[in-house]
N, C-alpha and C. Protein backbone atom coordinates (compact mmCIF):
# COMPACT_ATOMS: atom_id res chain seq x y z
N UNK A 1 -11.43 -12.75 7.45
CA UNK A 1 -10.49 -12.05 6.58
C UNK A 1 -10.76 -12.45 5.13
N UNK A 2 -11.13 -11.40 4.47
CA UNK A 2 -11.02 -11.74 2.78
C UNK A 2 -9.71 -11.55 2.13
N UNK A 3 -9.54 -12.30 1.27
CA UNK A 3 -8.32 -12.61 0.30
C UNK A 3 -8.57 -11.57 -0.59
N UNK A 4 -8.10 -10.75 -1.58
CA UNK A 4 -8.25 -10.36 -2.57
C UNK A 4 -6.93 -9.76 -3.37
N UNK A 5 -7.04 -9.87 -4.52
CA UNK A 5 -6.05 -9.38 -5.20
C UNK A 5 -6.14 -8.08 -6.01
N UNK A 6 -5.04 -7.32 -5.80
CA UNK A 6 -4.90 -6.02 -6.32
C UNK A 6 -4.74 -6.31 -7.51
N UNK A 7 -6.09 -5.15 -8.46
CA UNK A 7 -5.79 -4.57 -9.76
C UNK A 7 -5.08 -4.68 -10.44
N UNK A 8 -4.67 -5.21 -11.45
CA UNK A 8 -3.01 -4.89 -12.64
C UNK A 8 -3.76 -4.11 -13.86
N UNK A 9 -3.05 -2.48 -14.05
CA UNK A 9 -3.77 -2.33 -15.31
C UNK A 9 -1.91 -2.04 -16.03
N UNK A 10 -2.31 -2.17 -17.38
CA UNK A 10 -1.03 -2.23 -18.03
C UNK A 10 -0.84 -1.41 -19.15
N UNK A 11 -0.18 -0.36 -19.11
CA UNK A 11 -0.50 0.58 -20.22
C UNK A 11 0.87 1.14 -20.95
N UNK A 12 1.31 1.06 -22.16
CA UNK A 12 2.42 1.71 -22.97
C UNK A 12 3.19 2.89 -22.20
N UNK A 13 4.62 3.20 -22.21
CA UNK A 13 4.80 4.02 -21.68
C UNK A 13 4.53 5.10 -23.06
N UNK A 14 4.24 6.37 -22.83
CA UNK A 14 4.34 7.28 -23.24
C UNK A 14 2.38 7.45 -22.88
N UNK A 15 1.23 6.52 -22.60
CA UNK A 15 0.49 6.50 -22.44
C UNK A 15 -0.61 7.24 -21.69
N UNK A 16 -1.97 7.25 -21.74
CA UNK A 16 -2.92 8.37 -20.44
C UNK A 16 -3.31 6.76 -19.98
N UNK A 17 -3.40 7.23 -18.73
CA UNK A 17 -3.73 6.12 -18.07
C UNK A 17 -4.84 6.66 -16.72
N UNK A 18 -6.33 6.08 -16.79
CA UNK A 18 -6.86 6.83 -15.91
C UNK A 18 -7.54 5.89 -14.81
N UNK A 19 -6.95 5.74 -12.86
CA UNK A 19 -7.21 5.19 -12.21
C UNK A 19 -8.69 5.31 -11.34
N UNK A 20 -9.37 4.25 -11.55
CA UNK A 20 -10.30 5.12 -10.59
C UNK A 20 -10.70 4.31 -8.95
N UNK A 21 -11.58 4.32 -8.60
CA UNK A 21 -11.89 4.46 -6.87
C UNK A 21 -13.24 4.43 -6.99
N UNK A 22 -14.20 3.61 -6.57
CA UNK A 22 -15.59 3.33 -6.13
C UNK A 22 -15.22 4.11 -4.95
N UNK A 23 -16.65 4.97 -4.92
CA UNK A 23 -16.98 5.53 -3.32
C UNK A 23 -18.16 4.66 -3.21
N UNK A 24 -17.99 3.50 -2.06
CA UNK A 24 -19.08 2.87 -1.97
C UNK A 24 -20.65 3.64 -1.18
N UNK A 25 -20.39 4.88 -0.37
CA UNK A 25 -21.60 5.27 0.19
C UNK A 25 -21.75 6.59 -0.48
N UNK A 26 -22.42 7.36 -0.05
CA UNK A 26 -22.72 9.11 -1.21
C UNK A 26 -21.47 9.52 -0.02
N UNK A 27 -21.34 9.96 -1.23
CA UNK A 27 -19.97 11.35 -0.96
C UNK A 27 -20.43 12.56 -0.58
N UNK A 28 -20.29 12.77 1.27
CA UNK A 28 -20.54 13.67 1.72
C UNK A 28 -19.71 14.52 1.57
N UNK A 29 -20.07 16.11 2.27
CA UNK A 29 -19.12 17.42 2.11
C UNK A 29 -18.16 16.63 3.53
N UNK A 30 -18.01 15.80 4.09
CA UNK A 30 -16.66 15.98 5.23
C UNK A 30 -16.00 14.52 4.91
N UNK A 31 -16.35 13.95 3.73
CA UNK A 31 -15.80 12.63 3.54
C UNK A 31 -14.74 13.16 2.82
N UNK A 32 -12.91 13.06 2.75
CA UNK A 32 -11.74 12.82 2.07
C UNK A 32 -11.29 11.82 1.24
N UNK A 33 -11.11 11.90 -0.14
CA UNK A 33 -11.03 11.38 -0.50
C UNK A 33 -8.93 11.51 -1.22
N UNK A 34 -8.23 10.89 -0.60
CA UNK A 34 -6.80 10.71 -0.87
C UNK A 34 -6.50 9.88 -1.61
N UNK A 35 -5.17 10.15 -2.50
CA UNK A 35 -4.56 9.15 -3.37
C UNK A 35 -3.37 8.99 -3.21
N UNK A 36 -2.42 7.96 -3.18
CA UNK A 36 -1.14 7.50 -2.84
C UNK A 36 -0.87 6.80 -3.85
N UNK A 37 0.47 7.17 -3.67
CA UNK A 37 1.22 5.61 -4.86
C UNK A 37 2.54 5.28 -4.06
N UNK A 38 3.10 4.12 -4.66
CA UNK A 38 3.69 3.21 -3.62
C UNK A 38 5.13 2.74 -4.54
N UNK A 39 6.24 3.04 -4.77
CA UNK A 39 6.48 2.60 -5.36
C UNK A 39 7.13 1.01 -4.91
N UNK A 40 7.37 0.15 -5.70
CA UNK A 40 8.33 -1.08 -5.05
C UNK A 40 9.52 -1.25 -3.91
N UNK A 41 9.36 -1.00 -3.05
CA UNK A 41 9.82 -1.34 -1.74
C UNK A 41 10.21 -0.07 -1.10
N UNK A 42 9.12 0.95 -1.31
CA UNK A 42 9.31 2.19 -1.25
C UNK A 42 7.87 2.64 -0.16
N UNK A 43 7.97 3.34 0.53
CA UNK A 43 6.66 4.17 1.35
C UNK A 43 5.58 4.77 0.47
N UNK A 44 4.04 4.88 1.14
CA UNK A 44 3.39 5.92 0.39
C UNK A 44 3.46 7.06 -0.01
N UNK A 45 3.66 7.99 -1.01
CA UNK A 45 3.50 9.34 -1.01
C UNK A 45 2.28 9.80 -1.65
N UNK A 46 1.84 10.70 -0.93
CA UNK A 46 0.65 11.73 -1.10
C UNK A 46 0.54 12.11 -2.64
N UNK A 47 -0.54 12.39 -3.38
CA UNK A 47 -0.66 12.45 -4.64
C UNK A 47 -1.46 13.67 -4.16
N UNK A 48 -2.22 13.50 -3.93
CA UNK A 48 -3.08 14.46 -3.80
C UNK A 48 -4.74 13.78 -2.93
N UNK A 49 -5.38 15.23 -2.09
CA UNK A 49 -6.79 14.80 -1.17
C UNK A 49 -7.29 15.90 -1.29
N UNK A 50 -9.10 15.89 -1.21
CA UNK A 50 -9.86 16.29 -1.43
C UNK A 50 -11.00 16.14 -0.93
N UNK A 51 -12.00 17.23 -0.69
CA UNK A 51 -13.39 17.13 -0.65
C UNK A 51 -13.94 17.22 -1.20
N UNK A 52 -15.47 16.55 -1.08
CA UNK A 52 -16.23 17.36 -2.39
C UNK A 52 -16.42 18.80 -2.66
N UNK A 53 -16.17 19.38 -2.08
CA UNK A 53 -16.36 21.13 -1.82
C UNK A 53 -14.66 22.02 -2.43
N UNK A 54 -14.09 21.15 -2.37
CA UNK A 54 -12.26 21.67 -2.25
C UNK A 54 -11.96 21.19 -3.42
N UNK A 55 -11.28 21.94 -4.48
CA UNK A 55 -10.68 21.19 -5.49
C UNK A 55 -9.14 20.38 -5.12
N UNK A 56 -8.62 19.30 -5.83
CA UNK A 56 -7.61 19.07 -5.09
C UNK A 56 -6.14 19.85 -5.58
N UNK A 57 -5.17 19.21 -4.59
CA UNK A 57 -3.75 20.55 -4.83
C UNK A 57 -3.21 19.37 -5.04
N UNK A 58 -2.21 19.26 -5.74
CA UNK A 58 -1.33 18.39 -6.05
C UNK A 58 0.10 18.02 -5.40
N UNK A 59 0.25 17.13 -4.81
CA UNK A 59 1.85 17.24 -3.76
C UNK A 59 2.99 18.23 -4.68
N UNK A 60 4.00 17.93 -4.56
CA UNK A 60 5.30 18.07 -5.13
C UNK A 60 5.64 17.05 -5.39
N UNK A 61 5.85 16.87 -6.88
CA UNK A 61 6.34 15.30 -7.47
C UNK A 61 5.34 14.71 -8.19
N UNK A 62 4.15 15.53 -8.04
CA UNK A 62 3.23 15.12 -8.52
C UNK A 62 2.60 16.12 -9.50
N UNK A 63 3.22 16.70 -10.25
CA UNK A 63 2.32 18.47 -11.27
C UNK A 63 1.43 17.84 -11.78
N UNK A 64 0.66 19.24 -11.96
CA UNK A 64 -1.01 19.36 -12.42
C UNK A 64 -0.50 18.85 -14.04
N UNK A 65 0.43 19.66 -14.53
CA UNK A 65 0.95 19.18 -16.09
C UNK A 65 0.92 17.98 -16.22
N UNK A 66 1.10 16.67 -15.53
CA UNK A 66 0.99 15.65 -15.75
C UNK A 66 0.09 14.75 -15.33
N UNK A 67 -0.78 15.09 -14.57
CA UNK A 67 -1.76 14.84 -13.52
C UNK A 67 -2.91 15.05 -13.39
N UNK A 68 -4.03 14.82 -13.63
CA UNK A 68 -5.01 15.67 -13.20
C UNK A 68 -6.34 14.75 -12.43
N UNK A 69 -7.19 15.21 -11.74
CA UNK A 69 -8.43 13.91 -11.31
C UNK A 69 -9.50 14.64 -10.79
N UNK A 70 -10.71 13.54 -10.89
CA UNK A 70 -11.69 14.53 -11.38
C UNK A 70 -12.52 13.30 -10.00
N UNK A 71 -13.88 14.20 -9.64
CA UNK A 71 -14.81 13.28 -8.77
C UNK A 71 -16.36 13.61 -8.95
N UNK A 72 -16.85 12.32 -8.53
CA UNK A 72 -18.25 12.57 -8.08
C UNK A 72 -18.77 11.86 -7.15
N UNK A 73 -19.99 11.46 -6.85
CA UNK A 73 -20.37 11.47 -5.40
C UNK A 73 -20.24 9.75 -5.65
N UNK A 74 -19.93 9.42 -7.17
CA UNK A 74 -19.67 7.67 -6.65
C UNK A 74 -18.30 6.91 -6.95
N UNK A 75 -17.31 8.28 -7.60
CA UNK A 75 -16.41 7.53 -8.30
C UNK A 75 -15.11 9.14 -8.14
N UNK A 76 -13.89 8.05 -7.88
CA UNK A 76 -13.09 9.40 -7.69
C UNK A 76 -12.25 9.05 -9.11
N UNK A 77 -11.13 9.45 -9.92
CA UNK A 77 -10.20 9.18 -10.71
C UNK A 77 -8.85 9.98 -10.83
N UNK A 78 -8.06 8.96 -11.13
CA UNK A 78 -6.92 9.98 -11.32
C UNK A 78 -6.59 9.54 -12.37
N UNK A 79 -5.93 10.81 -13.05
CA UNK A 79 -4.98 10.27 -14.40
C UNK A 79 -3.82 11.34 -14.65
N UNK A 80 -2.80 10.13 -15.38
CA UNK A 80 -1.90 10.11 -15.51
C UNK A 80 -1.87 10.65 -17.46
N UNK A 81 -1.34 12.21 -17.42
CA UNK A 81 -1.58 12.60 -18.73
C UNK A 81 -0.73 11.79 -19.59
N UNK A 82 0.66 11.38 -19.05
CA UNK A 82 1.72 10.40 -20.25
C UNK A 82 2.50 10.29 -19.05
N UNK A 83 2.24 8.81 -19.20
CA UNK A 83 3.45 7.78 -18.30
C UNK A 83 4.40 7.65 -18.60
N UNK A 84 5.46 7.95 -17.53
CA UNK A 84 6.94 7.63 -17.71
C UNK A 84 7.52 6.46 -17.06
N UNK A 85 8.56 6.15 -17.07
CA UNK A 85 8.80 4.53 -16.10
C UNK A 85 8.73 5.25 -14.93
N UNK A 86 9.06 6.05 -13.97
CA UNK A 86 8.52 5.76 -12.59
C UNK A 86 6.75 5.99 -12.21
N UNK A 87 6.35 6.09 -12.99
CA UNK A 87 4.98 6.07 -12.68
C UNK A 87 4.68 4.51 -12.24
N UNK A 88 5.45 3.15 -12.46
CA UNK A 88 4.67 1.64 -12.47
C UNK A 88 4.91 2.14 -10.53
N UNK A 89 3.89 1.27 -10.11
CA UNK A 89 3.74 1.36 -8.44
C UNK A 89 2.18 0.87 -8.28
N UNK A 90 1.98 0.39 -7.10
CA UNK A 90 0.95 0.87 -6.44
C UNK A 90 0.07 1.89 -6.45
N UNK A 91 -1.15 2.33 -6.51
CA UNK A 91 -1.75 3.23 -6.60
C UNK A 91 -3.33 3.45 -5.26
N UNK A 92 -2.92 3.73 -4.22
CA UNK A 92 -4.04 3.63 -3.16
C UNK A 92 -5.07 4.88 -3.08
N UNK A 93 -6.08 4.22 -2.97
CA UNK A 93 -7.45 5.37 -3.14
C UNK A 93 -7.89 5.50 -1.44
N UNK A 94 -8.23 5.78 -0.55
CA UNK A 94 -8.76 5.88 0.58
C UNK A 94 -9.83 6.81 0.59
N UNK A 95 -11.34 6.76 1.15
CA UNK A 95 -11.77 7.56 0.94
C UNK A 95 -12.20 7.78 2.88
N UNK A 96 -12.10 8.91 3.31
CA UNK A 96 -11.89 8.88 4.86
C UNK A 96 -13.71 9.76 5.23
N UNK A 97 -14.22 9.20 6.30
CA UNK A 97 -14.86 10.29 7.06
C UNK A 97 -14.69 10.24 8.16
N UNK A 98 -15.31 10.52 9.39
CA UNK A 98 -15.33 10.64 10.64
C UNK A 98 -15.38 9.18 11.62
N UNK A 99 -16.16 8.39 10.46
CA UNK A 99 -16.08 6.66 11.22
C UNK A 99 -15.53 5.91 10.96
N UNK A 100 -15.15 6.04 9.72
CA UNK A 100 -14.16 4.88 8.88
C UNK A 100 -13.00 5.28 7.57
N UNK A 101 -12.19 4.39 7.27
CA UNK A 101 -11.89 4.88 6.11
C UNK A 101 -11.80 3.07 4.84
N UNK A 102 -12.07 3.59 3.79
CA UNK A 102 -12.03 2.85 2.94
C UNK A 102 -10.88 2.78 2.14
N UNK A 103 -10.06 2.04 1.79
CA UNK A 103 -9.03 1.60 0.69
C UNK A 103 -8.77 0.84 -0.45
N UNK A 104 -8.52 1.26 -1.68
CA UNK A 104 -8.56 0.07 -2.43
C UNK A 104 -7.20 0.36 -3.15
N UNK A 105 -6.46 -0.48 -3.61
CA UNK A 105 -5.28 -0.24 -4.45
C UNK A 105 -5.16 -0.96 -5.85
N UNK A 106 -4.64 0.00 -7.19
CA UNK A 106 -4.27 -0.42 -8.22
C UNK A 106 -3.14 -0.90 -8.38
N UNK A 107 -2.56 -1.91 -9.08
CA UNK A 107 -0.67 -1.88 -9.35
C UNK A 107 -0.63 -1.42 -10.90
N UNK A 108 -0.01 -0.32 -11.27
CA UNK A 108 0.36 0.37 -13.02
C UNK A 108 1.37 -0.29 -12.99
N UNK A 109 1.35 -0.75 -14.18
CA UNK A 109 2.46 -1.46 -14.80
C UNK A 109 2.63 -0.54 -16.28
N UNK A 110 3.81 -0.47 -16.06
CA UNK A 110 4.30 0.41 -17.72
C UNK A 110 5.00 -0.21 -18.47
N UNK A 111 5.01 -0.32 -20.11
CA UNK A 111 5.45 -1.61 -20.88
C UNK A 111 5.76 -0.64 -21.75
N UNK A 112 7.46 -1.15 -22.11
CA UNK A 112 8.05 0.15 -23.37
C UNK A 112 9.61 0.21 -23.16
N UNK A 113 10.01 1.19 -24.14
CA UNK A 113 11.21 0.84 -24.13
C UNK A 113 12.00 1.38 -23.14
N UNK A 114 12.34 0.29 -21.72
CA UNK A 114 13.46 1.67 -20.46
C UNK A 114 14.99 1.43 -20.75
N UNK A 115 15.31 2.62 -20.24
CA UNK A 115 17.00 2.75 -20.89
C UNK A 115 17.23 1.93 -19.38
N UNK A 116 18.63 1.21 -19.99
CA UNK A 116 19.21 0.51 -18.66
C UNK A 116 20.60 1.24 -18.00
């Protein structure tokens, strides 16, 4: 078992903030590549998945207006056009094919002024 520690990137709220995802092998046409975010003691929700062939659709909760992510055969990304406070969470990349799937997760942290 390896130890490792998740990502912290830390960015202003009102900020673009853009996550990305190593695809460690070539990005075939049947490999998926999904994104989740997590918030603090909260379940995953779907951001949005994709093939290389499929552009991706964006959940609900998640608009293209604020959202957008882009890929290639070594690197997936998402970004966040201007962060608001619920954007800080977890951020999970999975990239799936037929034998395995891969995961890696960011934690966003947003720094600024929140109303209490």
């Amino acid at each position: 078992m390896v130890n490792a520690l998740v990502p912290v990137i830390t960015v202003r709220l009102g900020e673009r903030v853009t996550l990305t995802c190593a695809v460690s092998e070539k990005s075939q046409s049947i490999t998926w590549i999904h994104w989740y975010k997590q918030s603090a003691g909260g379940t995953l929700n779907l951001i949005f998945m994709h093939q290389k062939s499929i552009n991706p659709s964006f959940e609900p909760g998640f608009p293209a207006s604020r959202f957008s992510a882009s890929s290639d055969e070594k690197m997936s990304n998402l970004t966040i056009l201007r962060t608001v406070e619920r954007d800080e969470g977890i951020y999970h990349c999975a990239h799936m094919d037929w034998t395995k799937s891969t995961w890696y997760g960011t934690y966003l942290s947003i720094k600024g002024n929140y109303k209490i």
